[in-house]
PDB file of N, CA and C in Angstrom:
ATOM      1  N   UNK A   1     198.185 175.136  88.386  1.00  0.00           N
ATOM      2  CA  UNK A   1     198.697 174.117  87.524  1.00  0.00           C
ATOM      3  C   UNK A   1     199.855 174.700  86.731  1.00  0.00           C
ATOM      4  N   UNK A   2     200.841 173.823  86.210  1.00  0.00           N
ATOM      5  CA  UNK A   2     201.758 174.261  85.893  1.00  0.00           C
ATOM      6  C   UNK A   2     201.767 174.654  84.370  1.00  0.00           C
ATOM      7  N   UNK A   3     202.654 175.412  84.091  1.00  0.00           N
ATOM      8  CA  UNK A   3     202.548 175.471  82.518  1.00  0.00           C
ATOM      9  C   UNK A   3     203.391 174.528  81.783  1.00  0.00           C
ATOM     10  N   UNK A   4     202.912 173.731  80.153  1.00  0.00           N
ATOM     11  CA  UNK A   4     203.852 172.843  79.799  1.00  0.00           C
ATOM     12  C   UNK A   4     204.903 173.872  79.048  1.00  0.00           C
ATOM     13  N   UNK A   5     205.941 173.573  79.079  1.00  0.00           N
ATOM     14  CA  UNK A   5     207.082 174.412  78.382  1.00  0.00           C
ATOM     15  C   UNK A   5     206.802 173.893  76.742  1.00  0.00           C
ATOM     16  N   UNK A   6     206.851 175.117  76.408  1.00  0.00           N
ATOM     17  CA  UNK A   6     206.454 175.515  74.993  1.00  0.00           C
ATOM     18  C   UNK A   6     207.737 175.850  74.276  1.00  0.00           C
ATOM     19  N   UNK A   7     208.820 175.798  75.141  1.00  0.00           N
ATOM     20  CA  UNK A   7     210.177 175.903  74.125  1.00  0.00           C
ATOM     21  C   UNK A   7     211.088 175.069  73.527  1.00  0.00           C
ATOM     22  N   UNK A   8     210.647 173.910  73.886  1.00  0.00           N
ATOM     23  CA  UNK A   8     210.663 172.705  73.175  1.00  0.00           C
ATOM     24  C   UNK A   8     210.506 172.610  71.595  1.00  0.00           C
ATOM     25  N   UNK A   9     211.566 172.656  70.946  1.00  0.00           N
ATOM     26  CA  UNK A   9     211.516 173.085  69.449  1.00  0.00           C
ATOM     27  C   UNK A   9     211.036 171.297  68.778  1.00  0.00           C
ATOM     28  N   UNK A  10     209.704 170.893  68.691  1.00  0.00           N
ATOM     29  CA  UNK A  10     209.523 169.511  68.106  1.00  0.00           C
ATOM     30  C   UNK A  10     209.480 169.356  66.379  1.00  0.00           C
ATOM     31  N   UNK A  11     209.922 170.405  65.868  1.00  0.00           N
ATOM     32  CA  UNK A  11     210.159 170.030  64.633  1.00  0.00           C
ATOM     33  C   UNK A  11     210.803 169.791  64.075  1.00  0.00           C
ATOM     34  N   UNK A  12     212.087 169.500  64.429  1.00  0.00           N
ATOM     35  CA  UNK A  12     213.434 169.082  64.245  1.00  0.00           C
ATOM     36  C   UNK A  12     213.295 167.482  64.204  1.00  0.00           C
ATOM     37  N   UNK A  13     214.068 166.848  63.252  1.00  0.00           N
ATOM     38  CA  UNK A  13     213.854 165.335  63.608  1.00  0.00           C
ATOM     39  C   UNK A  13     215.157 164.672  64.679  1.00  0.00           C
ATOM     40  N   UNK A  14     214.802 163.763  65.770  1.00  0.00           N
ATOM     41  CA  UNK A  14     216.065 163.467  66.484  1.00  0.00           C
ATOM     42  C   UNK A  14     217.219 163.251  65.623  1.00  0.00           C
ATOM     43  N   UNK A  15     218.319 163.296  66.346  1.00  0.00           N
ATOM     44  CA  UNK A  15     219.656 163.297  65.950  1.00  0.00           C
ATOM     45  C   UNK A  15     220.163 161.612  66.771  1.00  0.00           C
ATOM     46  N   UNK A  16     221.182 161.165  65.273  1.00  0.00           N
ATOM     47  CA  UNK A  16     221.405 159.769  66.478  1.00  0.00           C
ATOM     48  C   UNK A  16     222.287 159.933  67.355  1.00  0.00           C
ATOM     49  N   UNK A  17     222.468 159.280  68.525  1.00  0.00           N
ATOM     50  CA  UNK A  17     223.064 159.268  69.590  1.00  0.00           C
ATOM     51  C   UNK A  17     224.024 159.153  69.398  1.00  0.00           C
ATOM     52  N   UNK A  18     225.521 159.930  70.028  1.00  0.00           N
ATOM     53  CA  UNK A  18     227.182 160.004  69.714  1.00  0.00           C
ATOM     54  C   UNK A  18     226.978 158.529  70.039  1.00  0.00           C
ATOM     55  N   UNK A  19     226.929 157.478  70.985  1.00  0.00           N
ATOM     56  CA  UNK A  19     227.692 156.103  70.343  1.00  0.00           C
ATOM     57  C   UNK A  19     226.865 155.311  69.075  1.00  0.00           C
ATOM     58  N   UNK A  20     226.039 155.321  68.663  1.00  0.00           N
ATOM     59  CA  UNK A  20     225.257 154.993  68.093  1.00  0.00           C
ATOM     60  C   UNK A  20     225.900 155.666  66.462  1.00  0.00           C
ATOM     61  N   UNK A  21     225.735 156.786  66.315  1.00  0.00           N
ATOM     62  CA  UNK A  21     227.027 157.263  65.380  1.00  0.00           C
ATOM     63  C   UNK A  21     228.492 156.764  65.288  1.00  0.00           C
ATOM     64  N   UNK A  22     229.474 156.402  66.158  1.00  0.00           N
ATOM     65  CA  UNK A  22     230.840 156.263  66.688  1.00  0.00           C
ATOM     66  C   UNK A  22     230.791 154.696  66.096  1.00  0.00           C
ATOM     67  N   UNK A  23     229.371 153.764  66.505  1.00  0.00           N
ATOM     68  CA  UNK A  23     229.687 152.454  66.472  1.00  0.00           C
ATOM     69  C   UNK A  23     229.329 152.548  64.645  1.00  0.00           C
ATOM     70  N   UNK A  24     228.484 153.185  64.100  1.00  0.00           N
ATOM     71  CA  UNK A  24     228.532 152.746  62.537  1.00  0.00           C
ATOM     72  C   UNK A  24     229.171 153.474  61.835  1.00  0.00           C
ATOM     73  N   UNK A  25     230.160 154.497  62.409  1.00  0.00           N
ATOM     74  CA  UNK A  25     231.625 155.153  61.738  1.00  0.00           C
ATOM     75  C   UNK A  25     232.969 154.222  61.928  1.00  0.00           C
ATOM     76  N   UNK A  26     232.413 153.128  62.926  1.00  0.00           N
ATOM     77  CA  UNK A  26     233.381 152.055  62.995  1.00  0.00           C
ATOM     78  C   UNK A  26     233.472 150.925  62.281  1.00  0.00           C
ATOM     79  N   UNK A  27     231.750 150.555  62.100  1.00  0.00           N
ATOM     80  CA  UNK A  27     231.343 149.377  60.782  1.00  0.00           C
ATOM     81  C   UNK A  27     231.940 149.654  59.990  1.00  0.00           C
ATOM     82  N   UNK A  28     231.825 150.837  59.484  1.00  0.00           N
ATOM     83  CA  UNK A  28     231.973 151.775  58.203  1.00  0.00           C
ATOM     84  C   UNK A  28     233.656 151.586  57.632  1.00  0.00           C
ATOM     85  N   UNK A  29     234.046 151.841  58.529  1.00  0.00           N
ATOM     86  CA  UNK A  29     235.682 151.373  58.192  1.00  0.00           C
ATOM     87  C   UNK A  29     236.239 150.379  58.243  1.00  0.00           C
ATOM     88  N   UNK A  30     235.574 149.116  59.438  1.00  0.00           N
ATOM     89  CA  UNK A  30     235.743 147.631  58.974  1.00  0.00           C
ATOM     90  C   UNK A  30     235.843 147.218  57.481  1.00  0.00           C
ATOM     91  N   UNK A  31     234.859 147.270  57.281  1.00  0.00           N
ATOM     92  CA  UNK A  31     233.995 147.442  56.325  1.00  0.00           C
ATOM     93  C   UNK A  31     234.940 147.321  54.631  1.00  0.00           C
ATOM     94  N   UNK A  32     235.408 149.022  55.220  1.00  0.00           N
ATOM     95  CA  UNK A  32     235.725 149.978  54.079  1.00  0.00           C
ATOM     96  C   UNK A  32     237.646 148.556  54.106  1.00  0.00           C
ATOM     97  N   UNK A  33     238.331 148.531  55.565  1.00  0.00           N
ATOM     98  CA  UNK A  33     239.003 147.555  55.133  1.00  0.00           C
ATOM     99  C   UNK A  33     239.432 146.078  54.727  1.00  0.00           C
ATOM    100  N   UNK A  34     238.552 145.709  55.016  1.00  0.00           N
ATOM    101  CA  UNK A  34     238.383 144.635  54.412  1.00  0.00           C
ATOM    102  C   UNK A  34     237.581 144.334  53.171  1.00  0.00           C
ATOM    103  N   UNK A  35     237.102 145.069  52.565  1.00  0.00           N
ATOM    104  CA  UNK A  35     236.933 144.961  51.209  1.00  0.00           C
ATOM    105  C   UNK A  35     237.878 145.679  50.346  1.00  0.00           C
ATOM    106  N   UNK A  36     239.186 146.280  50.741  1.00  0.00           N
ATOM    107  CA  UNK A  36     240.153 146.650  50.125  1.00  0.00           C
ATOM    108  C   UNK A  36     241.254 145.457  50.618  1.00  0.00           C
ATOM    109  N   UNK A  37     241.240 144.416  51.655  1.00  0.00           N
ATOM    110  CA  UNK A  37     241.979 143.469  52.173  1.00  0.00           C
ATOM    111  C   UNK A  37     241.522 142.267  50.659  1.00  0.00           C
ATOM    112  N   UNK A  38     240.286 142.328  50.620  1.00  0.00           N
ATOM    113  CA  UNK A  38     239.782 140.806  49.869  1.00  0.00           C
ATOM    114  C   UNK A  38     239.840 141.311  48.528  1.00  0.00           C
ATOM    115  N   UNK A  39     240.090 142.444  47.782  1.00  0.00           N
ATOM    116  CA  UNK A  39     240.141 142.574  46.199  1.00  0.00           C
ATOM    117  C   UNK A  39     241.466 143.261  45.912  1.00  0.00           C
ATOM    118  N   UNK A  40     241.552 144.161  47.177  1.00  0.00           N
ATOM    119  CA  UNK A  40     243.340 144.714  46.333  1.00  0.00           C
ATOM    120  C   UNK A  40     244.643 143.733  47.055  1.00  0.00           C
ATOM    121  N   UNK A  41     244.582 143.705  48.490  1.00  0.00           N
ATOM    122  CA  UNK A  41     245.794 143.008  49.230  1.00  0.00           C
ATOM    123  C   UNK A  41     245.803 141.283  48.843  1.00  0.00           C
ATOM    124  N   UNK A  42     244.293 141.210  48.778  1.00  0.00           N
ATOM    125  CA  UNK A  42     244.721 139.420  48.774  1.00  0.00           C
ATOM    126  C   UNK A  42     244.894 139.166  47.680  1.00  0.00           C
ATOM    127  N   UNK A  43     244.938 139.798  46.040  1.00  0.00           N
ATOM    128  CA  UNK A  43     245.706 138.870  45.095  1.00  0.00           C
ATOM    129  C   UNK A  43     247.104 139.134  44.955  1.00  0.00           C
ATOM    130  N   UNK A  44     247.323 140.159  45.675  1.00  0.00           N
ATOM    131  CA  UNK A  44     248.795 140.751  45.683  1.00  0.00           C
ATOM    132  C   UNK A  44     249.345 139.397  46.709  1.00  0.00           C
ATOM    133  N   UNK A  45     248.971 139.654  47.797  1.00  0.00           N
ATOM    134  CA  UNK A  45     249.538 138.506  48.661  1.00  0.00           C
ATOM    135  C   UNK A  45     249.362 136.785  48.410  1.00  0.00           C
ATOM    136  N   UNK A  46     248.640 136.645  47.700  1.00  0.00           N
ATOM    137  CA  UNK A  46     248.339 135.391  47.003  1.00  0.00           C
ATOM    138  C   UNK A  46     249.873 135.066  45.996  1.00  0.00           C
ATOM    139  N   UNK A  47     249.706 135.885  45.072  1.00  0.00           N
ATOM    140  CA  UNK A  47     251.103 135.874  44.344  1.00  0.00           C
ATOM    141  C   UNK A  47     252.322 135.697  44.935  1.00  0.00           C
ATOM    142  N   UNK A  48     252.342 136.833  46.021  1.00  0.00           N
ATOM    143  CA  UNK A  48     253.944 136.688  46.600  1.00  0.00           C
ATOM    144  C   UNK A  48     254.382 135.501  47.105  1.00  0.00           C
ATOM    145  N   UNK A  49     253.189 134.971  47.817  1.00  0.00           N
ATOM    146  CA  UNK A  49     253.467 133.426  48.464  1.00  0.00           C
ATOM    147  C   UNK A  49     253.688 132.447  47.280  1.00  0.00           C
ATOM    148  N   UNK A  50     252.632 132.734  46.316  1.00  0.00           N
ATOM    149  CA  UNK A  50     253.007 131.807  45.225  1.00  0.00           C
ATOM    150  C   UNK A  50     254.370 132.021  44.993  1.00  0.00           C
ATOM    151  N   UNK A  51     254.956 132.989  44.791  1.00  0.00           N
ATOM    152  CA  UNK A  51     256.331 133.326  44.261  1.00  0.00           C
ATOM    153  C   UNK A  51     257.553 132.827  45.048  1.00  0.00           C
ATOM    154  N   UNK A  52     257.105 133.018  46.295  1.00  0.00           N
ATOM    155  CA  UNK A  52     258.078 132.355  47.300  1.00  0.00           C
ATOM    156  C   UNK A  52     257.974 130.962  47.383  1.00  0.00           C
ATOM    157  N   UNK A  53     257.163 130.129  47.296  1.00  0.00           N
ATOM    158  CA  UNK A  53     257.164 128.658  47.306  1.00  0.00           C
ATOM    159  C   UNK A  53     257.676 128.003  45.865  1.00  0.00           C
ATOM    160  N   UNK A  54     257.722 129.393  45.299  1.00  0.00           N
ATOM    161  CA  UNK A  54     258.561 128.049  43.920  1.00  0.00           C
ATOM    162  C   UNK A  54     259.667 128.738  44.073  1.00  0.00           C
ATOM    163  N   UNK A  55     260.327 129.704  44.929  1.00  0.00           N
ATOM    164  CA  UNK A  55     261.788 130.074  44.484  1.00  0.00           C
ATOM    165  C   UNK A  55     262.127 128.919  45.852  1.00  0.00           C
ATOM    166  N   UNK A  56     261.517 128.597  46.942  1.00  0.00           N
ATOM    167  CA  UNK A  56     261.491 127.490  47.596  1.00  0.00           C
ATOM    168  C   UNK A  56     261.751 126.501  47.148  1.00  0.00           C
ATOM    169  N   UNK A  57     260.381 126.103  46.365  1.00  0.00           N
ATOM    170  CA  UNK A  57     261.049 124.504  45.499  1.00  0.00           C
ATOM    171  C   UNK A  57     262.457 124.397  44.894  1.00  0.00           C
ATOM    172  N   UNK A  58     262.666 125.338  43.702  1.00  0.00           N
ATOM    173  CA  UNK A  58     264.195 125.501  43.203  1.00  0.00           C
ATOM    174  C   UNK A  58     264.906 125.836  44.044  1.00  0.00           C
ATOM    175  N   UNK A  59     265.106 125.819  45.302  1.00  0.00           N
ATOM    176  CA  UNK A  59     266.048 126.154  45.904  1.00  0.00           C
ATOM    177  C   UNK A  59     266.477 124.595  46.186  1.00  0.00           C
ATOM    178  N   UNK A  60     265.240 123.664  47.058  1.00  0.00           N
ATOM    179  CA  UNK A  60     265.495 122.494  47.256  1.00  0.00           C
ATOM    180  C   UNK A  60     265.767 121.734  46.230  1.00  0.00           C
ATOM    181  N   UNK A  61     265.221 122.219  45.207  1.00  0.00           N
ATOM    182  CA  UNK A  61     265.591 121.027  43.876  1.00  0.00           C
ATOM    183  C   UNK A  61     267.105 121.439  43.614  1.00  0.00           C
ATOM    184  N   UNK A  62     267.669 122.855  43.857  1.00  0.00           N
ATOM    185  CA  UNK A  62     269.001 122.689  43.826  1.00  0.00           C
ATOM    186  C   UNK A  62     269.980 122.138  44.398  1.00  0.00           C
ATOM    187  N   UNK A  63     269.704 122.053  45.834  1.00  0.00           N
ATOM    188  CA  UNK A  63     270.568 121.696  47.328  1.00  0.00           C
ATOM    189  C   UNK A  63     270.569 120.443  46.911  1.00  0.00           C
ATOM    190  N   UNK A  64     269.453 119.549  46.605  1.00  0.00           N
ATOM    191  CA  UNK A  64     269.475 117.803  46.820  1.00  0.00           C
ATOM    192  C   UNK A  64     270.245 117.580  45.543  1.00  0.00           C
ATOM    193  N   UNK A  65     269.877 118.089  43.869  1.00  0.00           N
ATOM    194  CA  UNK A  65     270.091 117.708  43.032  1.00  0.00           C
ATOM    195  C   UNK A  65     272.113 117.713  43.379  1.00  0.00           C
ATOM    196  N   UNK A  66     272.612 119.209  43.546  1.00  0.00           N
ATOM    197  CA  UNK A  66     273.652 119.224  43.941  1.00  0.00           C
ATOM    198  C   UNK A  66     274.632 118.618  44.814  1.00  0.00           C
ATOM    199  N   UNK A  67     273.832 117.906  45.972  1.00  0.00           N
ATOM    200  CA  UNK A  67     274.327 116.805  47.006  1.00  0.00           C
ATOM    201  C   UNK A  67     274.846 115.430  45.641  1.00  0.00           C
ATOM    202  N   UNK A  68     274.397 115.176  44.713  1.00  0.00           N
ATOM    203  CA  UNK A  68     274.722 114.042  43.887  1.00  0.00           C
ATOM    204  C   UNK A  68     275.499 114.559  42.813  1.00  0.00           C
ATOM    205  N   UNK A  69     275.837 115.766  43.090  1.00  0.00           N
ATOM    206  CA  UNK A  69     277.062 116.052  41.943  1.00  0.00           C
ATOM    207  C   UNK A  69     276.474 116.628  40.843  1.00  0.00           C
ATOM    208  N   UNK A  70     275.067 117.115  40.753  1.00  0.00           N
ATOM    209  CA  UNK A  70     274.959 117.392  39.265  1.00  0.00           C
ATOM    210  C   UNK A  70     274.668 118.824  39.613  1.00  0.00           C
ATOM    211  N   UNK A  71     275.511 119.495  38.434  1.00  0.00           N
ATOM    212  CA  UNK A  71     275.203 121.099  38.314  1.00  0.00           C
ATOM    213  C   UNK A  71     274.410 121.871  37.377  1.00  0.00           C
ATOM    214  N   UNK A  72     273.701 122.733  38.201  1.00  0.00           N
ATOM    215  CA  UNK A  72     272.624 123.261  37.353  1.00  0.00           C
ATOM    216  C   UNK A  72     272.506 123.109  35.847  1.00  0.00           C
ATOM    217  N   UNK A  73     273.380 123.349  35.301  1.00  0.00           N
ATOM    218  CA  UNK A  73     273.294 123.369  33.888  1.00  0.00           C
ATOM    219  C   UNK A  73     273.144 122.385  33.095  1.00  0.00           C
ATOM    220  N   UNK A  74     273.785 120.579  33.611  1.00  0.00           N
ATOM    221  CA  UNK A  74     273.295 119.398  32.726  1.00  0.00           C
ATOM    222  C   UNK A  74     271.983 119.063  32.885  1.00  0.00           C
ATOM    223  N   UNK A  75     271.862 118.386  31.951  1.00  0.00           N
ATOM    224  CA  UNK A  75     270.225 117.477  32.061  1.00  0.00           C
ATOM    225  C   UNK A  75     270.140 116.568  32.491  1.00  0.00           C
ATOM    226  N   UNK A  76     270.848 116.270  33.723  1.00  0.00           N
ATOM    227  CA  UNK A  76     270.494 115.083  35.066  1.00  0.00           C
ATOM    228  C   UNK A  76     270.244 116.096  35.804  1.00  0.00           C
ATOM    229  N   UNK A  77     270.490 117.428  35.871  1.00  0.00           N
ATOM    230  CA  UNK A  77     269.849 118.058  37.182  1.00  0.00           C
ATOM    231  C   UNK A  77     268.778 118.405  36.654  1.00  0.00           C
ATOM    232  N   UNK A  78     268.232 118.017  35.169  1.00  0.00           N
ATOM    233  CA  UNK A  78     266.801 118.932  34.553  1.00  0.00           C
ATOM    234  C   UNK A  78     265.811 117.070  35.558  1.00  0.00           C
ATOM    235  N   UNK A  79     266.579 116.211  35.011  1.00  0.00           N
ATOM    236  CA  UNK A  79     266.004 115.089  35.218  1.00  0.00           C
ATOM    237  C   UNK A  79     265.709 114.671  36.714  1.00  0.00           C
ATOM    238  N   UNK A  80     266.778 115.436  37.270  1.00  0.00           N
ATOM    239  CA  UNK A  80     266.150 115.135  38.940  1.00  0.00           C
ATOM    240  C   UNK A  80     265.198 116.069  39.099  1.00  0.00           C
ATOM    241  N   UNK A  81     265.303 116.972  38.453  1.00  0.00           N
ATOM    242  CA  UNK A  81     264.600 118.333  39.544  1.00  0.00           C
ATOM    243  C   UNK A  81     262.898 118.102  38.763  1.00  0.00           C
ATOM    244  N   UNK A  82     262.607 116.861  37.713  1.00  0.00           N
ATOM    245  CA  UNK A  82     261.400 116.760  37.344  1.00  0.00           C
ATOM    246  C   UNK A  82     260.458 115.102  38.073  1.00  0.00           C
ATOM    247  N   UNK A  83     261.823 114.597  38.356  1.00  0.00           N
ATOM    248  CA  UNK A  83     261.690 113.359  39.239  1.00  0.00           C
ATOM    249  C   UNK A  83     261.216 114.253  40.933  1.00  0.00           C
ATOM    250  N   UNK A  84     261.926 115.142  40.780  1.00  0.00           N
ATOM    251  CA  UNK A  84     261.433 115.471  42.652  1.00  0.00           C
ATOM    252  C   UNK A  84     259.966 116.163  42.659  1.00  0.00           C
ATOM    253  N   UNK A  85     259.830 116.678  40.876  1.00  0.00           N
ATOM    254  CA  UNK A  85     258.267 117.682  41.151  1.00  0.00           C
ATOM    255  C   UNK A  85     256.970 115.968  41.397  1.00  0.00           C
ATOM    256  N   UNK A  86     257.786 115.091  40.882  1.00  0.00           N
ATOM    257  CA  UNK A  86     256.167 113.853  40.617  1.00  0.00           C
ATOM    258  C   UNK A  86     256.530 113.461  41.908  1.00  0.00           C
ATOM    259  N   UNK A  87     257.381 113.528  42.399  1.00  0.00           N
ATOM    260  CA  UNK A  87     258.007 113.126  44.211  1.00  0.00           C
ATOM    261  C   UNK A  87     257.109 113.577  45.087  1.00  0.00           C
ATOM    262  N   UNK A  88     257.054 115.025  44.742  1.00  0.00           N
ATOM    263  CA  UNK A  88     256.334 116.190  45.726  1.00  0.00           C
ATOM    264  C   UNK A  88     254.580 115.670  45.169  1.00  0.00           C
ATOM    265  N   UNK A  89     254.456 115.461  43.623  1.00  0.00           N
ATOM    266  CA  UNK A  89     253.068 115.855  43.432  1.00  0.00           C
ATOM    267  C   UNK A  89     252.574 114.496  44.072  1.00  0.00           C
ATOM    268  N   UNK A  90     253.023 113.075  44.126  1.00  0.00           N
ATOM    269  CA  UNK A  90     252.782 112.108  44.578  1.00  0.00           C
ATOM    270  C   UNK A  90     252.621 112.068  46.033  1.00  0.00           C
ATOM    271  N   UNK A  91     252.870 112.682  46.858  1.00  0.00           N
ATOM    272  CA  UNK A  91     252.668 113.304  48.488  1.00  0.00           C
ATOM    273  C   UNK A  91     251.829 114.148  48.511  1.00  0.00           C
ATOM    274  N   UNK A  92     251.323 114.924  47.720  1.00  0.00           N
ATOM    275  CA  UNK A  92     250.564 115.923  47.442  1.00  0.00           C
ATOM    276  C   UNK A  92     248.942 115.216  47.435  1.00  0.00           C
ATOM    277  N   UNK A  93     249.469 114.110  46.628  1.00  0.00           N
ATOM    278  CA  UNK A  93     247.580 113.244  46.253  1.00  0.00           C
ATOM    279  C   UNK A  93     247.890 111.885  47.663  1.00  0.00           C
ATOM    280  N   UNK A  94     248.774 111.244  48.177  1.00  0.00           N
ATOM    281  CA  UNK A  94     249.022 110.792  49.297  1.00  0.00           C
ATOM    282  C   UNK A  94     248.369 111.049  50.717  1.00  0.00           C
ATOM    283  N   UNK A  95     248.375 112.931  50.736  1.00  0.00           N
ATOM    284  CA  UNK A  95     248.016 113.285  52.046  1.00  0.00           C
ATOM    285  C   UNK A  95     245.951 113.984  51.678  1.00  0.00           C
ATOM    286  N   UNK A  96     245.943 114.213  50.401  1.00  0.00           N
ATOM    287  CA  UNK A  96     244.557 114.585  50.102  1.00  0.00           C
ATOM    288  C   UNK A  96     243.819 113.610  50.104  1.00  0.00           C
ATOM    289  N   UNK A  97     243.970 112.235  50.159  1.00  0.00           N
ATOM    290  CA  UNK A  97     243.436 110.619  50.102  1.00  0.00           C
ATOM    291  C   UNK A  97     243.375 110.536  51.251  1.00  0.00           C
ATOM    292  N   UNK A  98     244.298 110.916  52.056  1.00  0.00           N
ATOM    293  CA  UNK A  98     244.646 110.437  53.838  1.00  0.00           C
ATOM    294  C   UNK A  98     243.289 111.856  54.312  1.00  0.00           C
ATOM    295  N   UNK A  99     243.080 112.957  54.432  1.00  0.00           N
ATOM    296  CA  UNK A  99     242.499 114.221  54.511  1.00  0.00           C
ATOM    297  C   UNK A  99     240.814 113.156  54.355  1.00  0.00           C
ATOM    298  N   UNK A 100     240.886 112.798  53.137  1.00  0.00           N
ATOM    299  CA  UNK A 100     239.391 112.410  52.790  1.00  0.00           C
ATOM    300  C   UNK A 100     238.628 110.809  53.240  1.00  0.00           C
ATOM    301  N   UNK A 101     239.730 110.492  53.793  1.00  0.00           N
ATOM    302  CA  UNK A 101     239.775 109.625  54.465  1.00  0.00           C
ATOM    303  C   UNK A 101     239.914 107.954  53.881  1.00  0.00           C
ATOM    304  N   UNK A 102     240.513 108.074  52.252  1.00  0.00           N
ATOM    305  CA  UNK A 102     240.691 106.928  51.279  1.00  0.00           C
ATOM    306  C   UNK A 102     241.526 106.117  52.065  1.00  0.00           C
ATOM    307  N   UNK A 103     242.885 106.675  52.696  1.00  0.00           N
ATOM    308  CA  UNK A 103     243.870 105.573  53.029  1.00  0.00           C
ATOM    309  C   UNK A 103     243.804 104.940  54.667  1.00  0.00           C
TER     310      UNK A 103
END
């Protein structure tokens, strides 16, 4: 009969398996970026867009106001460019009525 091999060191506890390691050193950095995506990048990037859609708006409130002759500086271009924000905000509650299905 044979002998059982006795060099079998069983007191060691297993080790996890290289993919089994590889795949939760990969969670691990998902992980690690996207919770630096959702608290540091996205209010940064939240802002910039904010920032760009109103240098957007004043851009258009300049081009149209200016198509009718008025230049930045009188108060018919203060008066259009507050007539075009209830313009915009009135399309704004237009398409959220249409969305919810009011109109």
């Amino acid at each position: 009969m044979a002998k059982a091999n006795s060099s079998i060191d069983t007191s060691r506890p297993d080790r996890f398996p290289l993919p089994a390691t590889g795949y939760a050193l990969l969670f691990a950095g998902l992980a690690a970026y996207g919770l630096y995506a959702f608290f540091i990048s996205g209010p940064a990037m939240r802002d910039a867009a904010r920032a760009d859609l109103e240098r957007a708006i004043a851009d258009e409130n300049r081009q149209f106001c200016e198509t009718f002759g008025m230049s930045p500086t009188s108060a018919a271009f203060a008066t259009c460019s507050k007539e075009l924000t209830i313009i915009r905000q009135k399309q704004v509650d237009r398409d959220n009525a249409a969305a919810q299905g009011i109109l």
